[in-house]
PDB file of N, CA and C in Angstrom:
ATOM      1  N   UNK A   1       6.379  21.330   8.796  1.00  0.00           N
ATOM      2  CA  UNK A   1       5.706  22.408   8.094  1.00  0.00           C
ATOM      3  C   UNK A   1       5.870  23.688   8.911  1.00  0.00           C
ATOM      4  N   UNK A   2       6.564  24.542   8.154  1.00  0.00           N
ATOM      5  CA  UNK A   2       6.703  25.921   9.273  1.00  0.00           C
ATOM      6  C   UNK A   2       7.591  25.765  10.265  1.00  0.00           C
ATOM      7  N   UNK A   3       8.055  24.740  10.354  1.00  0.00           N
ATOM      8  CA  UNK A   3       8.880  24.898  12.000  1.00  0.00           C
ATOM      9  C   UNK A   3       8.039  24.124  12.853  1.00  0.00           C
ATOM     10  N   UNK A   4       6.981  23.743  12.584  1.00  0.00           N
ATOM     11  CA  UNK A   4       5.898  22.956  13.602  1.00  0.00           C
ATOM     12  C   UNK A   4       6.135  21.259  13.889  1.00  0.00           C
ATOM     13  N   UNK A   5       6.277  21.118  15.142  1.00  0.00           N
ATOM     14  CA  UNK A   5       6.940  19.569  15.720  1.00  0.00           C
ATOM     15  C   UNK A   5       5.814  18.957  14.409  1.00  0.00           C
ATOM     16  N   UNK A   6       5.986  17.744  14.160  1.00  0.00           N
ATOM     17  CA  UNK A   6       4.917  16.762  13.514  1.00  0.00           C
ATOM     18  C   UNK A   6       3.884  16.377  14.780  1.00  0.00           C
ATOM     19  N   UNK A   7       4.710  16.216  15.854  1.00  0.00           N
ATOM     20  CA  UNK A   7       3.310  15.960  16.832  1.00  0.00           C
ATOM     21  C   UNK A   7       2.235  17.283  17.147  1.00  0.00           C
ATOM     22  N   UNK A   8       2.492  18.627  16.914  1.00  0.00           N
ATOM     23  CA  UNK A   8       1.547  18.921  16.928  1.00  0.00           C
ATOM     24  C   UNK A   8       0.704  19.334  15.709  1.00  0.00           C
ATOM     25  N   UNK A   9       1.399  18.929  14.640  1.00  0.00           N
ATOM     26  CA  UNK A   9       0.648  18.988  13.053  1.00  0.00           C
ATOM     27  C   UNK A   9      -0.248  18.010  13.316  1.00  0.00           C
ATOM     28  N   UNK A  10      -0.465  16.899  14.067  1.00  0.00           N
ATOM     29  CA  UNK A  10      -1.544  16.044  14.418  1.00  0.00           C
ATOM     30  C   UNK A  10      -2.887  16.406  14.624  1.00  0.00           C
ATOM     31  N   UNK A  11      -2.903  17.547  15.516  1.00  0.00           N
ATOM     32  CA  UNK A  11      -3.793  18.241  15.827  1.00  0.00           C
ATOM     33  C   UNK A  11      -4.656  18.853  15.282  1.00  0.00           C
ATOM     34  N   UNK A  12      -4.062  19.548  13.988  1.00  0.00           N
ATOM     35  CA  UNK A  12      -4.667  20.528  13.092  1.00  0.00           C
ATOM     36  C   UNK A  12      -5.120  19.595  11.734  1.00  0.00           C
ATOM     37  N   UNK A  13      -4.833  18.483  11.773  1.00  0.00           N
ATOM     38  CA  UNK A  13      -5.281  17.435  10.550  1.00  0.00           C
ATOM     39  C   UNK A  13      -6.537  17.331  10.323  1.00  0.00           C
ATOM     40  N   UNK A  14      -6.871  17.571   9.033  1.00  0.00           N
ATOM     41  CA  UNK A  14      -8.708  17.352   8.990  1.00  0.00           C
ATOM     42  C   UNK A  14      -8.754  15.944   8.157  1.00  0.00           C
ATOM     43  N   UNK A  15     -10.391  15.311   8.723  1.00  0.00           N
ATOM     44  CA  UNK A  15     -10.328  14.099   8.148  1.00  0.00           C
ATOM     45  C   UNK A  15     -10.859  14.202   6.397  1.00  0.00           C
ATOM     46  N   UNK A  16     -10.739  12.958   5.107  1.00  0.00           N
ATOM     47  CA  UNK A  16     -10.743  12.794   4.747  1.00  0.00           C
ATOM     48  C   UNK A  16     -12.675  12.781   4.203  1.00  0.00           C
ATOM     49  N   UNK A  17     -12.921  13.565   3.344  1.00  0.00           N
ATOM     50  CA  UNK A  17     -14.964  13.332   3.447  1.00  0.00           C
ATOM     51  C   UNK A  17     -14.873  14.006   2.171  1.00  0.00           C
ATOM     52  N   UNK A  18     -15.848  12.827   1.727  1.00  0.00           N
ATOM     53  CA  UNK A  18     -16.472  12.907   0.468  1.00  0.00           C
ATOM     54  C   UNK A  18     -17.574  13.764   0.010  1.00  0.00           C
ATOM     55  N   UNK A  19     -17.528  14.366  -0.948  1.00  0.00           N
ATOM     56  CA  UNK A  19     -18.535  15.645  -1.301  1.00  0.00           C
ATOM     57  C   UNK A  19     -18.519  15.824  -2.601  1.00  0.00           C
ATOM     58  N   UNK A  20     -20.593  15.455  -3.154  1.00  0.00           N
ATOM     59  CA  UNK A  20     -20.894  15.054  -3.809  1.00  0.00           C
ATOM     60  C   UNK A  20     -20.934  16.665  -4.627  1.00  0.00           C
ATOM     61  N   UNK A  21     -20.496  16.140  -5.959  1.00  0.00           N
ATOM     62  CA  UNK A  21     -20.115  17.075  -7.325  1.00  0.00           C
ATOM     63  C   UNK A  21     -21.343  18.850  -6.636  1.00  0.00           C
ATOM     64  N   UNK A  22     -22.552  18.421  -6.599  1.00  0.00           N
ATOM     65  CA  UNK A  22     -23.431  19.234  -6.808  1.00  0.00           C
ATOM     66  C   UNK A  22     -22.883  20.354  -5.568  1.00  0.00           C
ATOM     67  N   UNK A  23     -22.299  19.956  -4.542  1.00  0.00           N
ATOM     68  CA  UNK A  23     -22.548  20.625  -3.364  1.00  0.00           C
ATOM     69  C   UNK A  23     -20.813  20.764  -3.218  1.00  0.00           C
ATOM     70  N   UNK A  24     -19.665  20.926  -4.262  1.00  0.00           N
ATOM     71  CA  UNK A  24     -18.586  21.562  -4.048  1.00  0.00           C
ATOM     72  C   UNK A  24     -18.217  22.689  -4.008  1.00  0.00           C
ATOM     73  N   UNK A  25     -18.708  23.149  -5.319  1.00  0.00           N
ATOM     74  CA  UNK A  25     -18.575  25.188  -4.820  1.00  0.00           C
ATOM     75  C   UNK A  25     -19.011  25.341  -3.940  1.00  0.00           C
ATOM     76  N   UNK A  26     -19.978  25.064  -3.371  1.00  0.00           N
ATOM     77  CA  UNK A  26     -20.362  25.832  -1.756  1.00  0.00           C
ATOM     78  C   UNK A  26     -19.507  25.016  -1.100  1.00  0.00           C
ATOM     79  N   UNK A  27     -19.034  23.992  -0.764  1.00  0.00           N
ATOM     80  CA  UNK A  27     -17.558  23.479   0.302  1.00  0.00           C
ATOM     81  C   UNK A  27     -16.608  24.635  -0.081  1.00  0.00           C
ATOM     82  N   UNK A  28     -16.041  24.994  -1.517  1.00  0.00           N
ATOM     83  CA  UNK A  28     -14.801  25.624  -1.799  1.00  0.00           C
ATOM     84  C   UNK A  28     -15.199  26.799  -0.853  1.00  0.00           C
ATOM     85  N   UNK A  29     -16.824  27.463  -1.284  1.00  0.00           N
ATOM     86  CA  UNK A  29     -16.648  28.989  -0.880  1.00  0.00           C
ATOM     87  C   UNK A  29     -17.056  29.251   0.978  1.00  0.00           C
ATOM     88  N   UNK A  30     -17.192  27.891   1.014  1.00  0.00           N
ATOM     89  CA  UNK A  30     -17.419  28.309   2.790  1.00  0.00           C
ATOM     90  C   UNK A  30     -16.062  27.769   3.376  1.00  0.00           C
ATOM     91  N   UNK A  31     -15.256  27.017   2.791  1.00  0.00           N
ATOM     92  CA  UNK A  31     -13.547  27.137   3.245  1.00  0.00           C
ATOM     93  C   UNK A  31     -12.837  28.141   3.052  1.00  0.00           C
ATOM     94  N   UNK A  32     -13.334  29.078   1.733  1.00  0.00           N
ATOM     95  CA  UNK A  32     -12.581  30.548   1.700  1.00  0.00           C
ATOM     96  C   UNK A  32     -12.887  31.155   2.675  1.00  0.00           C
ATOM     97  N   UNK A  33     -14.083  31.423   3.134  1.00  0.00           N
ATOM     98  CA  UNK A  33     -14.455  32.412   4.192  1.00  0.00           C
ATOM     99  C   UNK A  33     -13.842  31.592   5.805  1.00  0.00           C
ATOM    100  N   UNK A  34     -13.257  30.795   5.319  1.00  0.00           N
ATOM    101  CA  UNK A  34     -12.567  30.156   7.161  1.00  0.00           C
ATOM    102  C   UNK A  34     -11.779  31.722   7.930  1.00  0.00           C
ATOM    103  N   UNK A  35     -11.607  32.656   7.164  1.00  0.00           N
ATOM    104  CA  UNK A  35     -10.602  33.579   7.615  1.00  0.00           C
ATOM    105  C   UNK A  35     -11.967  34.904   8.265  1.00  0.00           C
ATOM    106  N   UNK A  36     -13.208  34.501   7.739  1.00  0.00           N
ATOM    107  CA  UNK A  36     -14.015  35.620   7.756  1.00  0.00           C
ATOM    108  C   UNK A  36     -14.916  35.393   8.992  1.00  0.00           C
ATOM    109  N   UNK A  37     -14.630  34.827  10.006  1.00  0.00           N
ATOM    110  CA  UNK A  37     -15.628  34.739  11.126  1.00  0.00           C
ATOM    111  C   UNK A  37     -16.088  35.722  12.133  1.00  0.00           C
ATOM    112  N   UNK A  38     -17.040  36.124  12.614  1.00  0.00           N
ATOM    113  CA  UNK A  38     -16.727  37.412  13.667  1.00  0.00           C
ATOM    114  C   UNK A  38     -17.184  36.580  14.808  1.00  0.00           C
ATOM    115  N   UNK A  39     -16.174  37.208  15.709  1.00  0.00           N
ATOM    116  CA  UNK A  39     -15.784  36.808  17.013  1.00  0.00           C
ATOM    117  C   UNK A  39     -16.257  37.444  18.136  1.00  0.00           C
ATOM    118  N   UNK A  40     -17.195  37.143  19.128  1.00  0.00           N
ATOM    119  CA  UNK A  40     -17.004  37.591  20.706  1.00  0.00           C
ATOM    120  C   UNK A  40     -16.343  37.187  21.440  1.00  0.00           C
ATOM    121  N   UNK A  41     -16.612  38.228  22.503  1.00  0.00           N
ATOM    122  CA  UNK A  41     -15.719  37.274  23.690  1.00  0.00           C
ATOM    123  C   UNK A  41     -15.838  36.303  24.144  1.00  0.00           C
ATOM    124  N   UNK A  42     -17.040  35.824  23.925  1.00  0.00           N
ATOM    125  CA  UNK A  42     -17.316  33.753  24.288  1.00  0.00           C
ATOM    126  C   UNK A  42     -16.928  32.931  22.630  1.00  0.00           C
ATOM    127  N   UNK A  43     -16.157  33.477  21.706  1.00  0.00           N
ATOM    128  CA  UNK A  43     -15.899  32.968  20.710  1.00  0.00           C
ATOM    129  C   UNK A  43     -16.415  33.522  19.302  1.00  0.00           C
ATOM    130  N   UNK A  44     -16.090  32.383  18.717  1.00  0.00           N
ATOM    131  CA  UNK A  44     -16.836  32.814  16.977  1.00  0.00           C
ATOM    132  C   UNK A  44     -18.775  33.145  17.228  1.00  0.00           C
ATOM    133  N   UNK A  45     -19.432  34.188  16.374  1.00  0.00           N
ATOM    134  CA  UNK A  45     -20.312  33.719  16.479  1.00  0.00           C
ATOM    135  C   UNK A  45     -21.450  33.868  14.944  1.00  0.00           C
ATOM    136  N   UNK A  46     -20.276  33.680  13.864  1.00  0.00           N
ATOM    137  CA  UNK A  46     -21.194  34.020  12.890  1.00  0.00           C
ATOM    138  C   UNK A  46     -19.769  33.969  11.756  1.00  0.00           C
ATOM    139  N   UNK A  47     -20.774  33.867  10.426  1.00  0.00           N
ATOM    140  CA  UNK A  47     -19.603  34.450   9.852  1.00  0.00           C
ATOM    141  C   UNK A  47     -19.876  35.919   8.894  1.00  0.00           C
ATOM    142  N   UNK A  48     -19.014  36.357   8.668  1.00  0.00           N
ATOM    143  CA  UNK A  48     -19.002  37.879   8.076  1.00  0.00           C
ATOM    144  C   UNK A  48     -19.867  37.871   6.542  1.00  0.00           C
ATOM    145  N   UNK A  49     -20.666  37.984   6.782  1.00  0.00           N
ATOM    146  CA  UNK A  49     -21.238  37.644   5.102  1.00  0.00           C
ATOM    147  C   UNK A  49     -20.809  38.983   4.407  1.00  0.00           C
ATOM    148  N   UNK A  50     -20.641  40.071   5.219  1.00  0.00           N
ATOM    149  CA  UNK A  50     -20.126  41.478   4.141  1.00  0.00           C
ATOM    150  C   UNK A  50     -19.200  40.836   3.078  1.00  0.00           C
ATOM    151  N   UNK A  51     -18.186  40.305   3.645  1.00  0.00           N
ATOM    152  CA  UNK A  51     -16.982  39.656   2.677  1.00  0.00           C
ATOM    153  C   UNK A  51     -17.823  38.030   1.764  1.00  0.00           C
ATOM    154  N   UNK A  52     -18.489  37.676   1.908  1.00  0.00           N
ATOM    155  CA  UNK A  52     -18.787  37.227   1.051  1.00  0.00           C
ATOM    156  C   UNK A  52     -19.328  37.210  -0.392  1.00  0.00           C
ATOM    157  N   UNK A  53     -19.502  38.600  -0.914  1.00  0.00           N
ATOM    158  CA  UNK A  53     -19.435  38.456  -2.463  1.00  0.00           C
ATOM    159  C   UNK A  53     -18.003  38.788  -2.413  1.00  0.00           C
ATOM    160  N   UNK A  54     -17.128  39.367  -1.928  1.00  0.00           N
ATOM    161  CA  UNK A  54     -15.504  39.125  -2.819  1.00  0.00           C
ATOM    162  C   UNK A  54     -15.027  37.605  -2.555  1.00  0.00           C
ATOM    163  N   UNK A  55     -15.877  37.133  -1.569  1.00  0.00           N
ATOM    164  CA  UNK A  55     -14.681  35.676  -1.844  1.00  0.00           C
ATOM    165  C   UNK A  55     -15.637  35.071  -2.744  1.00  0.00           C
ATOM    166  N   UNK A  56     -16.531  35.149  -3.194  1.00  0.00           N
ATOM    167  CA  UNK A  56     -17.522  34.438  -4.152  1.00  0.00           C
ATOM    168  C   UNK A  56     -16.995  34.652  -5.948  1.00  0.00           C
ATOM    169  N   UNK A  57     -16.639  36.513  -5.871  1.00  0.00           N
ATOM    170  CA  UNK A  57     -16.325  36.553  -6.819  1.00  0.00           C
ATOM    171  C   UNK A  57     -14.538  35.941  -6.893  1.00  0.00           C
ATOM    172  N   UNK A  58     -14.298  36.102  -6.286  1.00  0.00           N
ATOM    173  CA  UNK A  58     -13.030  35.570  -6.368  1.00  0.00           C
ATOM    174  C   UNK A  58     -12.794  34.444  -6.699  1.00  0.00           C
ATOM    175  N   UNK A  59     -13.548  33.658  -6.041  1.00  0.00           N
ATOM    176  CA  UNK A  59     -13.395  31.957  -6.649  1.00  0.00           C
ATOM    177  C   UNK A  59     -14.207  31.836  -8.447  1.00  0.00           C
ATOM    178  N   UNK A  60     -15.188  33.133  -8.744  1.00  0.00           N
ATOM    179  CA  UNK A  60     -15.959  32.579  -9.527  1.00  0.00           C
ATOM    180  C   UNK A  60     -17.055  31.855  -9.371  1.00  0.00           C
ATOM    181  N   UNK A  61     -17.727  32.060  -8.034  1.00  0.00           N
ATOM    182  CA  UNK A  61     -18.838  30.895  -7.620  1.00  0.00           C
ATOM    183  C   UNK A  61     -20.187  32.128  -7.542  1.00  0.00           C
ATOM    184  N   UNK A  62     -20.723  31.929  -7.840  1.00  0.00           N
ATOM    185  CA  UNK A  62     -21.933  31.991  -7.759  1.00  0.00           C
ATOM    186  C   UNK A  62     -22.720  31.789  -6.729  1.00  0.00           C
ATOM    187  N   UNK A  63     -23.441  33.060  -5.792  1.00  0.00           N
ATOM    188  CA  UNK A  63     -24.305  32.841  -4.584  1.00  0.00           C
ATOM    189  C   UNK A  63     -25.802  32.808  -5.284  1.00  0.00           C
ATOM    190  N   UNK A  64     -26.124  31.751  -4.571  1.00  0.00           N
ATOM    191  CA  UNK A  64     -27.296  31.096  -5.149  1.00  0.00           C
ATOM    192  C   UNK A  64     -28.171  30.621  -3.853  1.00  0.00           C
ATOM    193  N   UNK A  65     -29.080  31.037  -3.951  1.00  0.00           N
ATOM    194  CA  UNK A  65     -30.170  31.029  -2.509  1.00  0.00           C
ATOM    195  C   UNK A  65     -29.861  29.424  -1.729  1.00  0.00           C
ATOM    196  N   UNK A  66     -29.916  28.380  -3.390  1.00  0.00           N
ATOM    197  CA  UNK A  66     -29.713  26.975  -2.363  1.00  0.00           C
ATOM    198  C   UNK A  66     -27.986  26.962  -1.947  1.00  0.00           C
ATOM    199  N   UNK A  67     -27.064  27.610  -2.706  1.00  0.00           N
ATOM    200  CA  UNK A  67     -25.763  28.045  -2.069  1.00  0.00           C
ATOM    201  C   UNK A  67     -25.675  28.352  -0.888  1.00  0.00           C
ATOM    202  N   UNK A  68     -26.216  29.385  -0.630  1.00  0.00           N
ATOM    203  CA  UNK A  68     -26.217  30.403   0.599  1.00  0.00           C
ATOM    204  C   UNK A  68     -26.935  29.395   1.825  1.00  0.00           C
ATOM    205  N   UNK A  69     -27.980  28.509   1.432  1.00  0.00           N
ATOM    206  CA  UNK A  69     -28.626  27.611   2.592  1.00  0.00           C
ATOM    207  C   UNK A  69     -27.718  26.715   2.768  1.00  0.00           C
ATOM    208  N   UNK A  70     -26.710  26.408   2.172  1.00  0.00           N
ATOM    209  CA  UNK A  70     -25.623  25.617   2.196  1.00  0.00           C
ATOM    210  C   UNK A  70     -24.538  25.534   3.385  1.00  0.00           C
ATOM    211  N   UNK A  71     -24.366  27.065   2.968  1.00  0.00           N
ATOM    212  CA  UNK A  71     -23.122  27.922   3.209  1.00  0.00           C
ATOM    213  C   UNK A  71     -23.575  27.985   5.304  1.00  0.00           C
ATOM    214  N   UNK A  72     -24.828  28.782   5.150  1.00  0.00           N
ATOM    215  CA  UNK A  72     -25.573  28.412   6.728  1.00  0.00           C
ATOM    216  C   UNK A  72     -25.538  27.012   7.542  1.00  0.00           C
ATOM    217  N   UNK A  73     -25.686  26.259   6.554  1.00  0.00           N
ATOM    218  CA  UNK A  73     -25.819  24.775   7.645  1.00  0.00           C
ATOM    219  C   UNK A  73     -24.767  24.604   7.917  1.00  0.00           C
ATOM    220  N   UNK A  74     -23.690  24.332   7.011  1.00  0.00           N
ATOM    221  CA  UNK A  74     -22.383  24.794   7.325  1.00  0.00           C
ATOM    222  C   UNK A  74     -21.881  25.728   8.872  1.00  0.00           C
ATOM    223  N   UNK A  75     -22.528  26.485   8.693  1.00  0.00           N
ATOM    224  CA  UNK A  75     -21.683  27.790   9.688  1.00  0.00           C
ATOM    225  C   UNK A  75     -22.349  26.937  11.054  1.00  0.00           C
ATOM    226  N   UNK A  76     -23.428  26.931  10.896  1.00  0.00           N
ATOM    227  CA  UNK A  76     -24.191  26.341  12.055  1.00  0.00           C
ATOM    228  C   UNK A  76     -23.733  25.072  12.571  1.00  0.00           C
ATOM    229  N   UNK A  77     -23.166  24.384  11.914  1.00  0.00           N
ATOM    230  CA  UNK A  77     -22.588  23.017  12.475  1.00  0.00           C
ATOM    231  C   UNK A  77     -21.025  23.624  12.912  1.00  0.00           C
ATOM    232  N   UNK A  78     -20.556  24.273  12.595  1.00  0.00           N
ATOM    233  CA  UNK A  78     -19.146  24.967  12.782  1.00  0.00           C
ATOM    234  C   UNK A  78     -19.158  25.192  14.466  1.00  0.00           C
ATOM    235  N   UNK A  79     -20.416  26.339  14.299  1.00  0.00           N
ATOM    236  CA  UNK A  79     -20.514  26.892  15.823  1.00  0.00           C
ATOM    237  C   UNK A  79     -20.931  25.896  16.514  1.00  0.00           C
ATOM    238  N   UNK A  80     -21.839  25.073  16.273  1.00  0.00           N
ATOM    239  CA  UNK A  80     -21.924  23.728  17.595  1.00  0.00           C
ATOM    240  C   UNK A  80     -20.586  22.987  17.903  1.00  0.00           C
ATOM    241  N   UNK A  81     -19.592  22.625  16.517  1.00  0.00           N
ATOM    242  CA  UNK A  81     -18.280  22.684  16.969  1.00  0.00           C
ATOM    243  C   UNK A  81     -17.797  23.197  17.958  1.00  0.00           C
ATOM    244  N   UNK A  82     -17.698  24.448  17.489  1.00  0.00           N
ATOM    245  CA  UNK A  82     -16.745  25.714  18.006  1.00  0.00           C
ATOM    246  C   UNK A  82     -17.052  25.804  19.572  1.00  0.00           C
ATOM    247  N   UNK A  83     -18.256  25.833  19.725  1.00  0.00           N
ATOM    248  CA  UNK A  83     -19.169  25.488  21.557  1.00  0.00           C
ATOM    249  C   UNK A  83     -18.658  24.443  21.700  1.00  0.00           C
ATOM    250  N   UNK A  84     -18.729  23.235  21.465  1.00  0.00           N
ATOM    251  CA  UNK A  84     -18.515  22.203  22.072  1.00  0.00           C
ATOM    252  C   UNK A  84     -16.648  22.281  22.801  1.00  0.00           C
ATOM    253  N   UNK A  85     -15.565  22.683  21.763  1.00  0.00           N
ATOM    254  CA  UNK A  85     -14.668  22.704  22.356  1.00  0.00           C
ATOM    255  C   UNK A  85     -13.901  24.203  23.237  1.00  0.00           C
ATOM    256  N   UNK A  86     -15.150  24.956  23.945  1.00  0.00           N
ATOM    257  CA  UNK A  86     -14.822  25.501  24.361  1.00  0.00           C
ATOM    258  C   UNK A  86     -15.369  25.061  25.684  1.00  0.00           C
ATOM    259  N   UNK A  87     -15.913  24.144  26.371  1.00  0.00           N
ATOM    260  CA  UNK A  87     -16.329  23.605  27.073  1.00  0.00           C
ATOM    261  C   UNK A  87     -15.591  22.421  27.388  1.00  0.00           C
TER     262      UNK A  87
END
């Protein structure tokens, strides 16, 4: 893919997880915003919600308060990620 060895396409592979009907638009619209994070110098530390009504309208999704609490737990498990492998 791209020119990229297969051994290191290994790396970037995400696993396989199931996600129940009710709670997919908010998966779709917090994978659009993967590009929208703001960054310090110790890393990511948030994501850009300015850009989140164009990627909302863009997909057609609808921000919806239990959306948006969604969209947060989300980000928040990201950044305990994101910490963990910077350590």
């Amino acid at each position: 893919m791209f020119g990229v060895p297969e051994e290191h396409m290994k790396s970037f592979a995400t696993p396989d997880v199931d996600v129940w009907p009710c709670n997919w638009n908010t998966v779709q619209l917090f994978m659009a915003m993967s590009t929208q994070w703001r960054v310090s110098m110790n890393g990511p530390i948030g994501l850009d919600y300015v850009a989140l009504p164009v990627v909302s309208r863009a997909l057609g999704i609808r921000i919806t308060p239990k959306r948006m609490a969604g969209i947060r737990i989300m980000e928040s498990e990201a950044l305990t990620i994101f910490s963990q492998r910077q350590t």
